[in-house]
PDB file of N, CA and C in Angstrom:
ATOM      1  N   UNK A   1       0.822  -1.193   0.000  1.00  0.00           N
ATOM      2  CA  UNK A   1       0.000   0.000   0.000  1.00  0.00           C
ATOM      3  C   UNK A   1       0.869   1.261   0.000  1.00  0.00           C
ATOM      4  N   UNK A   2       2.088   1.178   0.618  1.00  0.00           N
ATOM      5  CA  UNK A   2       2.639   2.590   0.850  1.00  0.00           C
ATOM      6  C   UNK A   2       3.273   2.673  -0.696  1.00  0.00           C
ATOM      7  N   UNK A   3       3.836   1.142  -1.223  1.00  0.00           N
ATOM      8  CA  UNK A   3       4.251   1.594  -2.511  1.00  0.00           C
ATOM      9  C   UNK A   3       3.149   2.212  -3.539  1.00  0.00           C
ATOM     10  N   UNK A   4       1.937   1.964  -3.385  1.00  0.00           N
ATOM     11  CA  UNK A   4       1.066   2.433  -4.764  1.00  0.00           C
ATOM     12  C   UNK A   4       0.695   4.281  -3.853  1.00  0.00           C
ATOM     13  N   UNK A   5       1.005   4.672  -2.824  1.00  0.00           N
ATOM     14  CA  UNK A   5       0.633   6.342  -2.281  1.00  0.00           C
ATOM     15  C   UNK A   5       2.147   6.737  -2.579  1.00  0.00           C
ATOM     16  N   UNK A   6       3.366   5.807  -2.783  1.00  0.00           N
ATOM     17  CA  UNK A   6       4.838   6.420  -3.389  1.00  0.00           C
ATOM     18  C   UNK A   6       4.601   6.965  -4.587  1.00  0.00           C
ATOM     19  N   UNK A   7       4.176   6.151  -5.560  1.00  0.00           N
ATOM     20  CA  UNK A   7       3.651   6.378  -6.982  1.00  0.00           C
ATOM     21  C   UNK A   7       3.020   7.495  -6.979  1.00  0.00           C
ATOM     22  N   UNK A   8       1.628   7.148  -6.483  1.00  0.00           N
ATOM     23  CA  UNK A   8       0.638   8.148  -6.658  1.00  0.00           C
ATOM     24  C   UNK A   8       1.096   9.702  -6.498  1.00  0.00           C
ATOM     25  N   UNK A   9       1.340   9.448  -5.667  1.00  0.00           N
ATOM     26  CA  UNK A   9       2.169  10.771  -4.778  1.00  0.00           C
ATOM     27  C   UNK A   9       3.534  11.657  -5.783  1.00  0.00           C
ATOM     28  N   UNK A  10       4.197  10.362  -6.501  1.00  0.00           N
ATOM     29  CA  UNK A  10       5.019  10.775  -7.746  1.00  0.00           C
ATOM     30  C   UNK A  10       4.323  11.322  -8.593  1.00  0.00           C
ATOM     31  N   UNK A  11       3.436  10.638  -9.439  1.00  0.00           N
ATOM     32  CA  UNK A  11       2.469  11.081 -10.460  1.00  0.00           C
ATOM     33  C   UNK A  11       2.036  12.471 -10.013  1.00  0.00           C
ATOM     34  N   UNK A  12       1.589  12.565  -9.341  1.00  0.00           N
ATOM     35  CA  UNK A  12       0.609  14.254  -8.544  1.00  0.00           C
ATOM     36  C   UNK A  12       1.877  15.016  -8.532  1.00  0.00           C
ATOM     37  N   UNK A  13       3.298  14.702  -8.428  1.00  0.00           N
ATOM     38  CA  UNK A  13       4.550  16.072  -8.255  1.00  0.00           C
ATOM     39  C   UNK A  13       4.770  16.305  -9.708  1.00  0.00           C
ATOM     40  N   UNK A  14       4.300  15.018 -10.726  1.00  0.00           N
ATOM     41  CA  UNK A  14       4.938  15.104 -12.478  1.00  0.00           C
ATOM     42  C   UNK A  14       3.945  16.381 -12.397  1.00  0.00           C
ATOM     43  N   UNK A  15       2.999  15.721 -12.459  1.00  0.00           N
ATOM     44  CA  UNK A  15       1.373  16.385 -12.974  1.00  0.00           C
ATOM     45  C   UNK A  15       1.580  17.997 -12.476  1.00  0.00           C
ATOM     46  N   UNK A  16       1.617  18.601 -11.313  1.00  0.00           N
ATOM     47  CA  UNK A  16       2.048  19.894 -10.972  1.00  0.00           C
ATOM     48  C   UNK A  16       3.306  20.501 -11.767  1.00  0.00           C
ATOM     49  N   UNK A  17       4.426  19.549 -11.563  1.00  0.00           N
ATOM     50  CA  UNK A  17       5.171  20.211 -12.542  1.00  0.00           C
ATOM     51  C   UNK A  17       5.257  20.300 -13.875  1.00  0.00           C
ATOM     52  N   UNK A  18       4.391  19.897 -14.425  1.00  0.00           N
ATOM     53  CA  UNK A  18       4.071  19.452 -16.012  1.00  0.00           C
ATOM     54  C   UNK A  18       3.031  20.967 -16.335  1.00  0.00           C
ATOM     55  N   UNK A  19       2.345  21.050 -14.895  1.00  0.00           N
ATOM     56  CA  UNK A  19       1.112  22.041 -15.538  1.00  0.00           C
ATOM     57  C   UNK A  19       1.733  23.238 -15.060  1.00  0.00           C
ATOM     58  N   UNK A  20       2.461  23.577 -14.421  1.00  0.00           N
ATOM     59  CA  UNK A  20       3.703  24.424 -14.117  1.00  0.00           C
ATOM     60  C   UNK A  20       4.583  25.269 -15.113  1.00  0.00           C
ATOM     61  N   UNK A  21       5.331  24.048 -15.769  1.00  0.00           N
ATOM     62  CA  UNK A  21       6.387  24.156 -17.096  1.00  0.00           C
ATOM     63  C   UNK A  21       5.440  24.459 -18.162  1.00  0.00           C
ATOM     64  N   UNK A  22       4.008  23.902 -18.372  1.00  0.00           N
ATOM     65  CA  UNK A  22       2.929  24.717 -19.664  1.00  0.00           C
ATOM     66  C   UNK A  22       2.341  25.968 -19.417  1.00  0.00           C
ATOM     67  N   UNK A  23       2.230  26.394 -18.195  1.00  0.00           N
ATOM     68  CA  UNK A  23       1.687  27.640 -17.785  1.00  0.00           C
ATOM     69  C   UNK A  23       3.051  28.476 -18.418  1.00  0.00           C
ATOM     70  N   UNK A  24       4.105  28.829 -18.028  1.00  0.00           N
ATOM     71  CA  UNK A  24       4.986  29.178 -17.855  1.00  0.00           C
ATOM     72  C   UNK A  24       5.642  29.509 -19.022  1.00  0.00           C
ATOM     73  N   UNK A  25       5.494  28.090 -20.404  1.00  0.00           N
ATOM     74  CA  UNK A  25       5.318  28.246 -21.468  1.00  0.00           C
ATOM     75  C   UNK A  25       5.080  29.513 -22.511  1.00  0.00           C
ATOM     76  N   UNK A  26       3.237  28.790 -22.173  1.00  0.00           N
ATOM     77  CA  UNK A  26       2.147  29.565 -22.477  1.00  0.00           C
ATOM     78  C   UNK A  26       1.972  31.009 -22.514  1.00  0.00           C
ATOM     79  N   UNK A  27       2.769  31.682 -20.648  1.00  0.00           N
ATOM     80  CA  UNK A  27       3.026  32.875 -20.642  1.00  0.00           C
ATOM     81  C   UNK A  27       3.917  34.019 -21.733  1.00  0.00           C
ATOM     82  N   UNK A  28       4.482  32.800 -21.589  1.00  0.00           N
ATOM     83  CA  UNK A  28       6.373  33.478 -22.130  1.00  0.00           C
ATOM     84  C   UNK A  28       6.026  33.695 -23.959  1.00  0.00           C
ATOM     85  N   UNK A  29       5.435  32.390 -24.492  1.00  0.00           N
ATOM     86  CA  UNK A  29       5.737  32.518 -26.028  1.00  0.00           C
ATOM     87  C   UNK A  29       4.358  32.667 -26.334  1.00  0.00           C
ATOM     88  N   UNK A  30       3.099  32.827 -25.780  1.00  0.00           N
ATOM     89  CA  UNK A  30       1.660  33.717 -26.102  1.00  0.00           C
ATOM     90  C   UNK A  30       0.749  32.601 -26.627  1.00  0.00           C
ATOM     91  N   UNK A  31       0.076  33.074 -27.903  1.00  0.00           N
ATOM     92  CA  UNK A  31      -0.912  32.034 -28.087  1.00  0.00           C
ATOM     93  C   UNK A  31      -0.135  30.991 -29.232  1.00  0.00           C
ATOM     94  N   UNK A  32       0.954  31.054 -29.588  1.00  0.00           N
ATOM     95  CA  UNK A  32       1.310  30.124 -30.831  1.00  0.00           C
ATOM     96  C   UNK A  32       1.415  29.063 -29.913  1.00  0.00           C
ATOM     97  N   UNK A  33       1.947  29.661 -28.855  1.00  0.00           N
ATOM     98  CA  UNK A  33       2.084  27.995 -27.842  1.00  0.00           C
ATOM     99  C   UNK A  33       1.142  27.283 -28.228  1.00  0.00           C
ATOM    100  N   UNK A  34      -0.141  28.010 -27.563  1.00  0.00           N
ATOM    101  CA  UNK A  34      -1.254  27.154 -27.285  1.00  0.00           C
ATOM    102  C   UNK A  34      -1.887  26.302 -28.558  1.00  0.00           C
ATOM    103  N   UNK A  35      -1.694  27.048 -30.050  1.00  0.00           N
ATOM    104  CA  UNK A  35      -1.576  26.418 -31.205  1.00  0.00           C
ATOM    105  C   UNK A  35      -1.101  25.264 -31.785  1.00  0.00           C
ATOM    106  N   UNK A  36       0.184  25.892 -31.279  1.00  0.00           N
ATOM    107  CA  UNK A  36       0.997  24.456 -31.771  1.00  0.00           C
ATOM    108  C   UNK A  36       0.686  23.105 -30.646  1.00  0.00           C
ATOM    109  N   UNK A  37       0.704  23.239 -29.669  1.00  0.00           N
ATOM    110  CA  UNK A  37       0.530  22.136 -29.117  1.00  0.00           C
ATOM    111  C   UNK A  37      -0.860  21.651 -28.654  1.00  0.00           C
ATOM    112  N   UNK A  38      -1.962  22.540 -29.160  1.00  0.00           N
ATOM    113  CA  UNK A  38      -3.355  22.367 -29.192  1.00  0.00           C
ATOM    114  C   UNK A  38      -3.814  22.407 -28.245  1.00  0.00           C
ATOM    115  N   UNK A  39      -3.283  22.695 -27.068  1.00  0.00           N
ATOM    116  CA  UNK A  39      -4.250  22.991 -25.774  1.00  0.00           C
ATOM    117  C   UNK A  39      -3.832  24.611 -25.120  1.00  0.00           C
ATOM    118  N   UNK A  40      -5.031  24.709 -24.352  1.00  0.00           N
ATOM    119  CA  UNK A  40      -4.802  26.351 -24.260  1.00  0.00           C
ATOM    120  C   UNK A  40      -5.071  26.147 -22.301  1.00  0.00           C
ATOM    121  N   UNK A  41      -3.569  25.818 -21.810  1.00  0.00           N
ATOM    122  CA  UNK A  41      -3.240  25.657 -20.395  1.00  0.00           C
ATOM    123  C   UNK A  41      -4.088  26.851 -19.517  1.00  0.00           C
ATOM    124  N   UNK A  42      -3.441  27.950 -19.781  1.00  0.00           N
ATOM    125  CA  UNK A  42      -4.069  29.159 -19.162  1.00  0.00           C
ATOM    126  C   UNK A  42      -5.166  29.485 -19.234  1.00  0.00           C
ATOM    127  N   UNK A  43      -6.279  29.163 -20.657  1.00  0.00           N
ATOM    128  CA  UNK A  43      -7.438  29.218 -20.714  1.00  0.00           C
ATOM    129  C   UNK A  43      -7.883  27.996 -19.541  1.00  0.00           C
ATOM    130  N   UNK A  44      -7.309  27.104 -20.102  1.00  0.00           N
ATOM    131  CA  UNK A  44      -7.976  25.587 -19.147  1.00  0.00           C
ATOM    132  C   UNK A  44      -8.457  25.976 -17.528  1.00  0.00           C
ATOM    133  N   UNK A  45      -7.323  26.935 -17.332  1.00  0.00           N
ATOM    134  CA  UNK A  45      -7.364  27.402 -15.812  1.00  0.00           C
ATOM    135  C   UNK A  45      -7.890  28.428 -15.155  1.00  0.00           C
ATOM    136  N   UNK A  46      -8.487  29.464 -16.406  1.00  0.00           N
ATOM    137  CA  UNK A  46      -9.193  30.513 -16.275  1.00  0.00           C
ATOM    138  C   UNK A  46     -10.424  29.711 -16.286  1.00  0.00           C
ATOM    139  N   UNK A  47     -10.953  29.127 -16.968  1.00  0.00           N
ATOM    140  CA  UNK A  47     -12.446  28.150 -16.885  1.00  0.00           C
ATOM    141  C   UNK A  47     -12.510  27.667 -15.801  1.00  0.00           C
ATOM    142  N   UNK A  48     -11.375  26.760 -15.274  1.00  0.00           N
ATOM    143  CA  UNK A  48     -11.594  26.019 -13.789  1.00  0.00           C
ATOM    144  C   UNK A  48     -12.107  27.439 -12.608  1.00  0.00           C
ATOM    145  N   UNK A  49     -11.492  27.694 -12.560  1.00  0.00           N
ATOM    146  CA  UNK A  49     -11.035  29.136 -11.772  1.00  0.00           C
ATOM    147  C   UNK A  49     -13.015  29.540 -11.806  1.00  0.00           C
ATOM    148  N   UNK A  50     -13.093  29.700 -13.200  1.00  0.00           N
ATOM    149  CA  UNK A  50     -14.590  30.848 -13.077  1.00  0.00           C
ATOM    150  C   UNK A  50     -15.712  29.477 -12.626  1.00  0.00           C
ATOM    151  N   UNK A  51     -15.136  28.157 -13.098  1.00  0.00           N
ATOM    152  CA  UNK A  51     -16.409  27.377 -12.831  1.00  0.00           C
ATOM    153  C   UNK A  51     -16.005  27.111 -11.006  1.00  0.00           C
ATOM    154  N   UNK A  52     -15.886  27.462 -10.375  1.00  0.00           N
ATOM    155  CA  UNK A  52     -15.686  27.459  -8.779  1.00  0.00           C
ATOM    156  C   UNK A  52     -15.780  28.573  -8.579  1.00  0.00           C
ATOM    157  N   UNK A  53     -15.583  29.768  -9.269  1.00  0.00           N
ATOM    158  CA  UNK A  53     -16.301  31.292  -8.906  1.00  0.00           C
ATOM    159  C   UNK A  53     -17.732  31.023  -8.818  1.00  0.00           C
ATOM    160  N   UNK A  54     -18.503  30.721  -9.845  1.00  0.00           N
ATOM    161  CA  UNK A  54     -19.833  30.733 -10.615  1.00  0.00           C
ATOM    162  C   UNK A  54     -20.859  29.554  -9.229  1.00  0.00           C
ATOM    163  N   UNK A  55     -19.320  28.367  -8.743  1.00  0.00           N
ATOM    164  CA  UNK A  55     -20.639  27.898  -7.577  1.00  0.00           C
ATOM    165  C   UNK A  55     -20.691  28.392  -6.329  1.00  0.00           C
ATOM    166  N   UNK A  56     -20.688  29.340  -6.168  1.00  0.00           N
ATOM    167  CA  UNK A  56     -20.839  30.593  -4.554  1.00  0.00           C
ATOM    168  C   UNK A  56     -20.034  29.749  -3.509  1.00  0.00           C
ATOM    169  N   UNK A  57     -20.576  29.826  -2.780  1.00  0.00           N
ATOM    170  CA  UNK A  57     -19.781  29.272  -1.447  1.00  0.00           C
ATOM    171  C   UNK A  57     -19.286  27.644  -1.592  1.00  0.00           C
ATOM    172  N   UNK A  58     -19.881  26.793  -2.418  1.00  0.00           N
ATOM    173  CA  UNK A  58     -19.579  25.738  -2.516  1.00  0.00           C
ATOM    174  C   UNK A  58     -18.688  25.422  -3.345  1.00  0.00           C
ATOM    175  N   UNK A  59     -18.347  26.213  -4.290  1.00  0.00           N
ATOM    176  CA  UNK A  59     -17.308  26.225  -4.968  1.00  0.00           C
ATOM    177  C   UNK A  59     -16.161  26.984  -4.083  1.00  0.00           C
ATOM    178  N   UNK A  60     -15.842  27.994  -3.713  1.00  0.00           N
ATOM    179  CA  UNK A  60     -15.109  28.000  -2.346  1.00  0.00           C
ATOM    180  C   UNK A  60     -14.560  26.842  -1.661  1.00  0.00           C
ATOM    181  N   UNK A  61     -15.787  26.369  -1.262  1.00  0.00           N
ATOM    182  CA  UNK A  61     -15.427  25.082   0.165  1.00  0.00           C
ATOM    183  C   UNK A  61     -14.681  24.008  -0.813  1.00  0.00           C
ATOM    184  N   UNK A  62     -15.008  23.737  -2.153  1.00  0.00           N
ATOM    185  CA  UNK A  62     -15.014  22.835  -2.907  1.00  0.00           C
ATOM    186  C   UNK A  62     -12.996  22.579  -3.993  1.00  0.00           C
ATOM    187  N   UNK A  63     -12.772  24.038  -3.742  1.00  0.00           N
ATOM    188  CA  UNK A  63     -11.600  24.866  -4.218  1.00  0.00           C
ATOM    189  C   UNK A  63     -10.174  24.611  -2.835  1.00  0.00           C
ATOM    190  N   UNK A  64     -11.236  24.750  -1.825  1.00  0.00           N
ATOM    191  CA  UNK A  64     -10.024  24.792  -0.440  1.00  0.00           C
ATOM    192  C   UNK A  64      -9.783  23.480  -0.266  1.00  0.00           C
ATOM    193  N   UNK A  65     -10.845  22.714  -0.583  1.00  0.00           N
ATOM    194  CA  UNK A  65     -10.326  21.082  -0.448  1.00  0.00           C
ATOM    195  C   UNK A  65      -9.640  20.651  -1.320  1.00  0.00           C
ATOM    196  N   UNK A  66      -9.832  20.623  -2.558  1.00  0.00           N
ATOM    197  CA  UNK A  66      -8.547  20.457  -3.481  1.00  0.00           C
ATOM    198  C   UNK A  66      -7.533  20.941  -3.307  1.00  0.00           C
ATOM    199  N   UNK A  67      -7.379  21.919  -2.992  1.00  0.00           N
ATOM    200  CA  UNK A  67      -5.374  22.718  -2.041  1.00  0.00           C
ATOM    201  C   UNK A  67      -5.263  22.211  -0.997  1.00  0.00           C
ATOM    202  N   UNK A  68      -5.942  21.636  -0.093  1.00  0.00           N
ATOM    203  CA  UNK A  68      -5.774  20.865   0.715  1.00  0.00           C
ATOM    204  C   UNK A  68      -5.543  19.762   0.330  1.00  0.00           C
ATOM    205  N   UNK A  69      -5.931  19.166  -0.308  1.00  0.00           N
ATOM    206  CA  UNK A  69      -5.706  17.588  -0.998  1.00  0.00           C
ATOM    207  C   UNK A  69      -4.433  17.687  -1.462  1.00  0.00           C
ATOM    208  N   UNK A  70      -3.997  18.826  -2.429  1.00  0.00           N
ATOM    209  CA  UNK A  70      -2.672  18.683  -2.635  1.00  0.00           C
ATOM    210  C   UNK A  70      -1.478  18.634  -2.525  1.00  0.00           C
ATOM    211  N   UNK A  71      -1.463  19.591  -1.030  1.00  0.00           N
ATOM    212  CA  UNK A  71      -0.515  20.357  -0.104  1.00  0.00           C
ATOM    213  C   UNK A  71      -0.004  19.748   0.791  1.00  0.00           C
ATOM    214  N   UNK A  72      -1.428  18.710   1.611  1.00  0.00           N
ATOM    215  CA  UNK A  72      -0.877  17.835   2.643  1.00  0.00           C
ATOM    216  C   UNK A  72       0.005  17.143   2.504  1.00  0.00           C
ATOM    217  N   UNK A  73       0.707  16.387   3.540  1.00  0.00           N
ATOM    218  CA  UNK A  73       1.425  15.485   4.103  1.00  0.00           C
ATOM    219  C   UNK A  73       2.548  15.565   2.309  1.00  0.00           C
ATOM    220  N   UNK A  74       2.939  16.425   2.369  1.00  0.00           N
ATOM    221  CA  UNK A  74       3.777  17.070   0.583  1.00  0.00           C
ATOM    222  C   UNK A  74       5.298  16.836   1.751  1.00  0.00           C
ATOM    223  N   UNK A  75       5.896  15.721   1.425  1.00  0.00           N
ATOM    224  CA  UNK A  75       7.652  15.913   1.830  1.00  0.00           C
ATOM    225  C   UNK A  75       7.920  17.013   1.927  1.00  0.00           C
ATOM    226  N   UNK A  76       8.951  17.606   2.720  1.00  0.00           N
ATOM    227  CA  UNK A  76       9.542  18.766   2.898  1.00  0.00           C
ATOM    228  C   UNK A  76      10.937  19.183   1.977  1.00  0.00           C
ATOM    229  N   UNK A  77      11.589  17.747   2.133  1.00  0.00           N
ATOM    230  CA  UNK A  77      12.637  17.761   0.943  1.00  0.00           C
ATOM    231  C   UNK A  77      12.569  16.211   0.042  1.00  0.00           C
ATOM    232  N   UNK A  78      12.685  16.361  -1.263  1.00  0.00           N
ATOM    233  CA  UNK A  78      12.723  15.413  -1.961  1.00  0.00           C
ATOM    234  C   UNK A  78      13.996  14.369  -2.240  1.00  0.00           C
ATOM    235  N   UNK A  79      14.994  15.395  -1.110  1.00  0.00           N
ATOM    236  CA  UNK A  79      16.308  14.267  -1.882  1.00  0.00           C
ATOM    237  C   UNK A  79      17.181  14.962  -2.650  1.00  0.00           C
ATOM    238  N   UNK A  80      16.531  15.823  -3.403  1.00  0.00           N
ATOM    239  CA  UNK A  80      17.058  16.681  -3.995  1.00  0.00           C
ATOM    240  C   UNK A  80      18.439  17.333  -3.643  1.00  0.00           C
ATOM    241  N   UNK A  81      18.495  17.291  -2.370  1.00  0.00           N
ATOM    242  CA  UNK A  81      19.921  18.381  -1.807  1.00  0.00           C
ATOM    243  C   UNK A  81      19.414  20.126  -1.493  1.00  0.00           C
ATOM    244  N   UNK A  82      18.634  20.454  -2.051  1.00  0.00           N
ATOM    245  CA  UNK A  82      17.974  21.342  -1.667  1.00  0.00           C
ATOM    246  C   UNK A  82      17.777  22.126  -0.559  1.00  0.00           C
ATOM    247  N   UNK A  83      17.959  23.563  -0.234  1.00  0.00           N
ATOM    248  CA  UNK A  83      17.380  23.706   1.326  1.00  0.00           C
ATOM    249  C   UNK A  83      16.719  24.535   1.187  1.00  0.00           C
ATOM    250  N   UNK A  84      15.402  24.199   1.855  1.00  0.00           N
ATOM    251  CA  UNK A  84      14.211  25.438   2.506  1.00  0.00           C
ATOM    252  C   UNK A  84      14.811  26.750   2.688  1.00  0.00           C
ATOM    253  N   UNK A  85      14.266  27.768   2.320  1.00  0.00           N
ATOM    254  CA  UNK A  85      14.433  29.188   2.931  1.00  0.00           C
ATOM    255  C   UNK A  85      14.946  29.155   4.435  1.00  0.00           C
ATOM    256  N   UNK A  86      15.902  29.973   5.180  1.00  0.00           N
ATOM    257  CA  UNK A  86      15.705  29.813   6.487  1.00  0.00           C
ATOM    258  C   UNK A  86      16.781  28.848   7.454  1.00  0.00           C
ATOM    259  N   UNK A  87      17.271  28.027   6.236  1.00  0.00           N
ATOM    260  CA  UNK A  87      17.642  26.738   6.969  1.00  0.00           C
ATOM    261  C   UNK A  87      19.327  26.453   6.486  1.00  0.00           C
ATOM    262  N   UNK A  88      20.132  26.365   7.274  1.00  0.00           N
ATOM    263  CA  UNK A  88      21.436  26.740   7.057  1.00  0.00           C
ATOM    264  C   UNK A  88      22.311  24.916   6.614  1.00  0.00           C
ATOM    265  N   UNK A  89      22.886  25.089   6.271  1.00  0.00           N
ATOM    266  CA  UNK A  89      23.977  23.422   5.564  1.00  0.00           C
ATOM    267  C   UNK A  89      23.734  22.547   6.471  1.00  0.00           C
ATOM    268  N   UNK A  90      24.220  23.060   7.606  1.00  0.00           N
ATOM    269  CA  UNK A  90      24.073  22.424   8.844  1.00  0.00           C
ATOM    270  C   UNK A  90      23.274  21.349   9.352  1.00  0.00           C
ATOM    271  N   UNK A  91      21.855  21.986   8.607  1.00  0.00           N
ATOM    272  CA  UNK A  91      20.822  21.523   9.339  1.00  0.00           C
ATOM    273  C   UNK A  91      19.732  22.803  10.489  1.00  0.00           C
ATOM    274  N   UNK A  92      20.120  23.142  11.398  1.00  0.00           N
ATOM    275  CA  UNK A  92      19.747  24.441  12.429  1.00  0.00           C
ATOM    276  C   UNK A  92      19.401  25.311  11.486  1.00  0.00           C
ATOM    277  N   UNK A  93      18.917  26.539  12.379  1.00  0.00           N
ATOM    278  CA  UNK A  93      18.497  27.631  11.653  1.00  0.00           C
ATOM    279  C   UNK A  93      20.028  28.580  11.442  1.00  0.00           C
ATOM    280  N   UNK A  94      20.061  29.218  10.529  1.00  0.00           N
ATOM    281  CA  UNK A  94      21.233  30.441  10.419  1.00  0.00           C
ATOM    282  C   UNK A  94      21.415  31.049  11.696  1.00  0.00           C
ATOM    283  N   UNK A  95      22.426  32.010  12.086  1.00  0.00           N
ATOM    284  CA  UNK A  95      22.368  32.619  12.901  1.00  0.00           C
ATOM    285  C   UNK A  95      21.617  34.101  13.071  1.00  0.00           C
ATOM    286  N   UNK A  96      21.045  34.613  13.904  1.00  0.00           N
ATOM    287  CA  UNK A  96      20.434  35.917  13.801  1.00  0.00           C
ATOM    288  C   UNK A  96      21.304  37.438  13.509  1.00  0.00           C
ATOM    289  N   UNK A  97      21.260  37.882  12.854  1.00  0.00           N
ATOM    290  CA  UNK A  97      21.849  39.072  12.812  1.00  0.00           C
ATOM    291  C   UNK A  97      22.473  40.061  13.822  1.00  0.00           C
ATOM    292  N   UNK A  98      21.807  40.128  14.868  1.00  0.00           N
ATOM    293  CA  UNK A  98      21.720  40.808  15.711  1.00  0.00           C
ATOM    294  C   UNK A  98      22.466  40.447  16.983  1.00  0.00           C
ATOM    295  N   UNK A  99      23.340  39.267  16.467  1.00  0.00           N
ATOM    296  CA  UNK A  99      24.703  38.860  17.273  1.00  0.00           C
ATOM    297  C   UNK A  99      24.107  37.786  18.458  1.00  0.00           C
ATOM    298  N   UNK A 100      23.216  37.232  18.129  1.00  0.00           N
ATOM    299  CA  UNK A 100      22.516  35.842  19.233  1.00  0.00           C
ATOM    300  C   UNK A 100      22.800  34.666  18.358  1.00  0.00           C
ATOM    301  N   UNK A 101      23.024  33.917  19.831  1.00  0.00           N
ATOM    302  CA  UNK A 101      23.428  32.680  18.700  1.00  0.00           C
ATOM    303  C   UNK A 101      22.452  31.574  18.305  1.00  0.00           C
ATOM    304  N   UNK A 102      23.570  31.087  17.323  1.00  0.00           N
ATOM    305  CA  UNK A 102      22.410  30.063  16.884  1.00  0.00           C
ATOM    306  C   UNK A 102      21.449  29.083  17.620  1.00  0.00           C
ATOM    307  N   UNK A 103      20.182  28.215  17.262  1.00  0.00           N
ATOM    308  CA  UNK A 103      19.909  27.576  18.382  1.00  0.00           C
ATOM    309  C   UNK A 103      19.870  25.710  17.436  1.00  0.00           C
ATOM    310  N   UNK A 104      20.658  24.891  17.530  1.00  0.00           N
ATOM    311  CA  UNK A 104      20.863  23.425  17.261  1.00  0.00           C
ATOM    312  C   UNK A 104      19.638  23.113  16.448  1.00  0.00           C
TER     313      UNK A 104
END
C-alpha cells in the first residue's frame, strides 16, 4: 500500500510540474504555444477558476479542499539536496543578525 501512495504521490509532483512548465510556457511565447501544441493551459485554468467562482460558497469550500488535498502530508525535501528558505547546511536555523546565537 505505501508503494502504490509512493507512486501516486510521484504522479501528482509530475502532474504539478508538467502544468507548471505549460503555464509558464504559455506565458512566455503567447498564443502560438497554445496552437501548436493544441491545448490552451491558461485558458484551461481561467475556466476552472470561473467554474468554482460561478458555484458561490460551494465552490469555495469545494476549491479549499482540493489545495488541501494537494498540499498535505507534501515531503519537505525530496532528496534533492535542496534547502528550505531559512535553513542553514548544517541543518539548524542560520544565525540571527543581531549577534545571538544560533539555536541546534
Amino acid at each position: 500500500m505505501t508503494e502504490v501512495r509512493r507512486w501516486l504521490s510521484g504522479m501528482l509532483e509530475l502532474a504539478l510540474w508538467l502544468v507548471g512548465m505549460l503555464t509558464l510556457l504559455q506565458v512566455l511565447f503567447g498564443d502560438g504555444y497554445a496552437q501548436f501544441f493544441g491545448m490552451d493551459v491558461v485558458g484551461n485554468i481561467g475556466a476552472l477558476a470561473a467554474k468554482f467562482g460561478n458555484a458561490g460558497l460551494v465552490g469555495i469550500i469545494a476549491a479549499g479542499l482540493v489545495a488541501y488535498l494537494i498540499v498535505r502530508n507534501r515531503p519537505s525535501d525530496t532528496g534533492s539536496g535542496a534547502m528550505s528558505a531559512g535553513q542553514s547546511p548544517q541543518g539548524g536555523t542560520p544565525p540571527s543578525s543581531h549577534g545571538g546565537t544560533p539555536t541546534p
